[in-house]
Protein backbone atom coordinates (compact mmCIF):
# COMPACT_ATOMS: atom_id res chain seq x y z
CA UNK A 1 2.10 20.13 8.74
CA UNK A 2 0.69 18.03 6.18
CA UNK A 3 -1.18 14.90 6.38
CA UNK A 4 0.71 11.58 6.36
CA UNK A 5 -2.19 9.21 6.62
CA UNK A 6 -5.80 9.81 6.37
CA UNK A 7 -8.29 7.53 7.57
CA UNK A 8 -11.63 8.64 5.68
CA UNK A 9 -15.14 7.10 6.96
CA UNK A 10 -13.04 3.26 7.73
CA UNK A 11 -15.20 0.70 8.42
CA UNK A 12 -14.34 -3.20 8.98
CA UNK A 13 -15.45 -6.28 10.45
CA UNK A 14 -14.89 -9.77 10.80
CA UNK A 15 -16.81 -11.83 8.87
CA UNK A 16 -20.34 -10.68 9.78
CA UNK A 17 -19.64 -9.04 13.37
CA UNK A 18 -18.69 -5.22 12.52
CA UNK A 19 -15.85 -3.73 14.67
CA UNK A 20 -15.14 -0.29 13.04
CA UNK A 21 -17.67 2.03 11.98
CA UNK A 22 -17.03 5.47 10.23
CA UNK A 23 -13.64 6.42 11.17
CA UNK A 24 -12.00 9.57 10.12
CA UNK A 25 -8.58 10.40 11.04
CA UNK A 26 -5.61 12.51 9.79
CA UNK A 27 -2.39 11.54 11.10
CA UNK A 28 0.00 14.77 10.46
CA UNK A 29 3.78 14.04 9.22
CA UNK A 30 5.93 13.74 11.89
CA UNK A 31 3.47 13.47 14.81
CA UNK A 32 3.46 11.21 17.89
CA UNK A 33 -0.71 9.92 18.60
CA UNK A 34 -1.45 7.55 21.37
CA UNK A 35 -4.42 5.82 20.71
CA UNK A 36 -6.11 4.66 23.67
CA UNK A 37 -9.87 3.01 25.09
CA UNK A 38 -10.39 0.05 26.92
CA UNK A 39 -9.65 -3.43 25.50
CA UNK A 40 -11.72 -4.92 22.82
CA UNK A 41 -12.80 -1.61 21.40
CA UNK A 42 -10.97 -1.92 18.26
CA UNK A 43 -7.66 -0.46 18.21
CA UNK A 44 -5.73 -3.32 17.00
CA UNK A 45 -8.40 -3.67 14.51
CA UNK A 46 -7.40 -0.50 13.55
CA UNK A 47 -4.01 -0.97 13.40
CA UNK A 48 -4.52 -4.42 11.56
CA UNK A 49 -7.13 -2.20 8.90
CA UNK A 50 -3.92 0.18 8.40
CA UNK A 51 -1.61 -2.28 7.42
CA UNK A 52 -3.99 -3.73 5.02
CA UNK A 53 -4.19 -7.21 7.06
CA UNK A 54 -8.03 -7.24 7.98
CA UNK A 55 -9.78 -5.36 4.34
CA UNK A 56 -12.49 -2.41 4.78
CA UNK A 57 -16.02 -2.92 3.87
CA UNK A 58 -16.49 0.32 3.41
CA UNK A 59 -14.32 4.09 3.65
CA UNK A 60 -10.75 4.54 2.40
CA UNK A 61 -7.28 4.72 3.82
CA UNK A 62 -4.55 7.51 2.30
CA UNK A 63 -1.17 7.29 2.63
CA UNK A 64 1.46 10.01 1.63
CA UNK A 65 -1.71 11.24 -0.38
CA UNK A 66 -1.87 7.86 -2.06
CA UNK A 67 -4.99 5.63 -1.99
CA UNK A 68 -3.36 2.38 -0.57
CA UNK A 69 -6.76 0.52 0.42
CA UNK A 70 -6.90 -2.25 -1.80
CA UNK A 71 -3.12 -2.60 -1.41
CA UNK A 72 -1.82 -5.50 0.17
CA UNK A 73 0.13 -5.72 3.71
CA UNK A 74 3.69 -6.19 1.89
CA UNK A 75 2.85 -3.06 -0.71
CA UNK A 76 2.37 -0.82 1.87
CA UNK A 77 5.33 -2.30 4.16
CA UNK A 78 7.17 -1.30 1.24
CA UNK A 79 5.58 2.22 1.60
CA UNK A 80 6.49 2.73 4.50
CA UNK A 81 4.17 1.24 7.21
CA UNK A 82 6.16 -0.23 9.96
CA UNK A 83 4.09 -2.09 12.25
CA UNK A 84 5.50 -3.13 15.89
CA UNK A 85 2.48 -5.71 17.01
CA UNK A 86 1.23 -6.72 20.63
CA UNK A 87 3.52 -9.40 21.99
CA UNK A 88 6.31 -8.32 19.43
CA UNK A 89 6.44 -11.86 17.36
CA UNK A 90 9.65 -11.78 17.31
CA UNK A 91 11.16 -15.06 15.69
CA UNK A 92 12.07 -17.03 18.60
CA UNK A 93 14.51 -19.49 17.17
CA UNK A 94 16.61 -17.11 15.52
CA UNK A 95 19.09 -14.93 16.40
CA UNK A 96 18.54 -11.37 17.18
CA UNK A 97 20.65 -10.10 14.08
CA UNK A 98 18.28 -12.44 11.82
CA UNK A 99 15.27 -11.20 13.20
CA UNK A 100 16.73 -7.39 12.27
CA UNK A 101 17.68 -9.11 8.87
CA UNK A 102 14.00 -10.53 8.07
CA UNK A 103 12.76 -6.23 8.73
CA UNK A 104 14.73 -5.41 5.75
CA UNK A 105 12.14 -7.21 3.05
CA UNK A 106 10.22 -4.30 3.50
CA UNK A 107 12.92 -2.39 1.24
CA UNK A 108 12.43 -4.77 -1.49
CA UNK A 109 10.23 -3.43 -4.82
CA UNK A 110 11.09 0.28 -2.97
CA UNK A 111 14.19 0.74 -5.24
CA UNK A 112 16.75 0.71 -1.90
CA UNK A 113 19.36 -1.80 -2.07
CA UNK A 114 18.03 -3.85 0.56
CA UNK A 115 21.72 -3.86 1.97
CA UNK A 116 22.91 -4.47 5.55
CA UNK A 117 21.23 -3.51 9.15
CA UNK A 118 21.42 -0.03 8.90
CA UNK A 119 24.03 1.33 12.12
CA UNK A 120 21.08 3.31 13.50
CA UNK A 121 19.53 0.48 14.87
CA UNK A 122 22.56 -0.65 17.02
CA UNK A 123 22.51 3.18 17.87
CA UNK A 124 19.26 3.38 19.52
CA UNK A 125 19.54 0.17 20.94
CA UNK A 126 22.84 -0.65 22.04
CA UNK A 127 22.16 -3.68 23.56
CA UNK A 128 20.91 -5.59 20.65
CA UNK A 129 24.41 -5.11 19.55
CA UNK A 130 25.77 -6.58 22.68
CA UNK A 131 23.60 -10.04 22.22
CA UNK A 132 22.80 -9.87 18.32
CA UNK A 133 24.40 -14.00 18.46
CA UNK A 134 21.57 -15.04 20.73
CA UNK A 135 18.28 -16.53 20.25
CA UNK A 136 15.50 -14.04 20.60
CA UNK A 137 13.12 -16.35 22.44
CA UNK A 138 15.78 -15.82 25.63
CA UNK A 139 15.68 -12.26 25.51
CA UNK A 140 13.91 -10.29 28.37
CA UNK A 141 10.66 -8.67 27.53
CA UNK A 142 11.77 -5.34 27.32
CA UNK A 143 14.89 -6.73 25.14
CA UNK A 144 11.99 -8.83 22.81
CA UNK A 145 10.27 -5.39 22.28
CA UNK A 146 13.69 -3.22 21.37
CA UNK A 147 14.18 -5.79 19.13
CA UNK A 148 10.91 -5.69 17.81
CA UNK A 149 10.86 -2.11 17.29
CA UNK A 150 14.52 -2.22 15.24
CA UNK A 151 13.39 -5.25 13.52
CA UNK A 152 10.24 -2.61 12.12
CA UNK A 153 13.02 0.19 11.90
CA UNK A 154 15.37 -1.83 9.54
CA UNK A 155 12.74 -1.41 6.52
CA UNK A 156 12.94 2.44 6.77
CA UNK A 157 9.18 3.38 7.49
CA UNK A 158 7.93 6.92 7.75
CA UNK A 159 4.95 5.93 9.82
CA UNK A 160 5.71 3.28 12.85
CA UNK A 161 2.61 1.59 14.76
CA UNK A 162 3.18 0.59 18.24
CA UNK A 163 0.52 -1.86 19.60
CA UNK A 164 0.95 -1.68 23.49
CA UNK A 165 4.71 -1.10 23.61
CA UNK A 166 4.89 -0.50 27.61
CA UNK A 167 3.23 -4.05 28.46
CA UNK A 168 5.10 -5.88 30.77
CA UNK A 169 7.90 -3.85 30.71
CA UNK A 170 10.11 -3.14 33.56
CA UNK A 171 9.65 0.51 34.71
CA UNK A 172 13.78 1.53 33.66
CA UNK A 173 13.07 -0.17 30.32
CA UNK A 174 10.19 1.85 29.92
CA UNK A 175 12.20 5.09 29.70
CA UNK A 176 14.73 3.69 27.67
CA UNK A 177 12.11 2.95 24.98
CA UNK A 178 10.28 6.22 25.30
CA UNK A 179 13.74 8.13 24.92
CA UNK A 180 14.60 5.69 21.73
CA UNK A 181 11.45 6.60 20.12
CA UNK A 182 11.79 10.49 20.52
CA UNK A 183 15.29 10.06 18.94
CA UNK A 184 13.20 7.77 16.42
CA UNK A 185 10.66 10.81 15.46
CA UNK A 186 13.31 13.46 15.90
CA UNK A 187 16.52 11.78 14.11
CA UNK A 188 15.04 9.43 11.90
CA UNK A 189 11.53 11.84 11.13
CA UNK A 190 9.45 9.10 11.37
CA UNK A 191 6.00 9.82 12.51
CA UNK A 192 4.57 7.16 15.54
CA UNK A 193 1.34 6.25 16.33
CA UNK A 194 1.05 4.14 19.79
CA UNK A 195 -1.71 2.07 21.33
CA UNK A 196 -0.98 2.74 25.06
CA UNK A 197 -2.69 1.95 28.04
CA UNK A 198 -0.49 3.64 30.13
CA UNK A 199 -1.95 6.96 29.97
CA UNK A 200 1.29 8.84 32.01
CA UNK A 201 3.10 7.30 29.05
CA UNK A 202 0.50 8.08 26.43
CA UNK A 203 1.31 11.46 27.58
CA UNK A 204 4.71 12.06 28.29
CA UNK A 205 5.40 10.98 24.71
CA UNK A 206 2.49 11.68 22.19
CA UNK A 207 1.47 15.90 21.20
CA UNK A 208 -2.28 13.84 20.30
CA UNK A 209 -4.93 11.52 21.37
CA UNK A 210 -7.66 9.78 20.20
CA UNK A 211 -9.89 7.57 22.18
CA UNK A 212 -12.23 4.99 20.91
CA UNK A 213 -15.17 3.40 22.79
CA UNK A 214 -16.95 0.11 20.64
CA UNK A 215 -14.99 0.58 17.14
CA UNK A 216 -15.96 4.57 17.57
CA UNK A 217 -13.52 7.23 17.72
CA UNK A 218 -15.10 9.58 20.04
CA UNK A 219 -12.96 12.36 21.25
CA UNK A 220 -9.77 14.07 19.97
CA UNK A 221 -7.36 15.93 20.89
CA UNK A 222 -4.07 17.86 22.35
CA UNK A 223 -2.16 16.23 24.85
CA UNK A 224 -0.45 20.09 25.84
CA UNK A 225 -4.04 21.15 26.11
CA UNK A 226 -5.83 18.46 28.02
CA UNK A 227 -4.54 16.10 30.83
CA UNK A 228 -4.53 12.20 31.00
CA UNK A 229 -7.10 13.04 33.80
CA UNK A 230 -9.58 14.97 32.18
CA UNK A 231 -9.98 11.45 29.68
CA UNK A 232 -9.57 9.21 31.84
CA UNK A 233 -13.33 8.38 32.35
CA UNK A 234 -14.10 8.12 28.91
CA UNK A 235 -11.32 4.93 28.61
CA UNK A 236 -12.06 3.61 32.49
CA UNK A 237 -8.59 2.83 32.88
């Protein structure tokens, strides 16, 4: 497989207080990676780095073999970054077929006609269909984070970032949005990276890992070859 994005010696801080040092990482096309560590070790920071909203101070970031690191957060939306944040930030006063509307900016300057919410989405997620009138600040959590997840699939990315997508989640739910997102990466060919605590669901759905310990990434690897077990000590979990 070839390389989809390549993180080459990434560094970044805020302000004065360092959070990444030296990263190197090579996200193949069309692979699922959970990336998982404790909280506060970086990983949204990482995340946040990729999509070009917190800069590098030092290193570079590739993308489709593309140098995108002085790029700005909307260029590489328009890439193809999809980002699915912590929390979701979903737009709580409108409704849940205007939140899917506002995902389909990332299509502009990408010469797509922008168009209408692709049929996919309603697919996946069937329910958003059923309650795309209401207000997305009374939606359930686990309705909040399909919605979230279509809103990031409506500007057509080829690499989606999942920050945390299990949290407070109802178990049933849970599967529902692991079996959307292997349709997502098997249908669709879009490759996913997840930050995931839960490490059964870490593994269940992602063929990699990578852990990180203070802005570090310290081990790598197969998720067929190892078990959630055998890393579980180095995230203390």
């Amino acid at each position: 497989m070839s390389v989809l994005l390549k993180l080459d010696h990434v560094a970044a801080a805020y302000g004065q207080s360092q959070v990444l040092w030296d990263i190197d990482l090579d996200i193949e096309d069309g692979g699922a990676v959970a990336l998982i560590g404790r909280n506060g070790v970086g990983k949204t920071t990482l995340f946040k780095t990729i999509i070009g909203a917190l800069r590098l101070t030092s290193g570079s970031i590739w993308f489709k073999g593309e140098d995108i690191s002085k790029l700005q957060s909307y260029e590489r939306a328009r890439k193809g970054i999809g980002l699915v944040p912590q929390g979701r930030h979903i737009f709580p006063h409108l409704t849940v077929e205007e939140n899917l509307e506002t995902g389909l900016s990332a299509l502009a300057g990408r010469g797509q006609a922008i168009g209408a919410i692709p049929d996919h989405i309603y697919d996946l997620f069937p329910k958003l269909n059923q309650i795309k009138a209401r207000k997305a600040g009374v939606l359930s959590g686990g309705e909040q984070q399909q919605l979230a997840i279509g809103r990031a699939l409506c500007g057509r990315p080829s690499l989606l970032l999942l920050d945390e997508p299990t949290e407070g989640i109802q178990p049933n739910v849970v599967q529902q949005i692991e079996d959307a997102l292997r349709r997502i990466r098997r249908e669709l060919k879009v490759t996913i990276v997840i930050i995931e605590q839960y490490l059964d669901f870490a593994w269940s759905f992602a063929d990699h890992y990578s852990v990180m310990q203070r802005g570090h990434l310290i081990r790598q690897g197969s998720t067929r070859d190892e078990t959630a077990a055998d890393v579980a000590h180095l995230v203390n979990i």
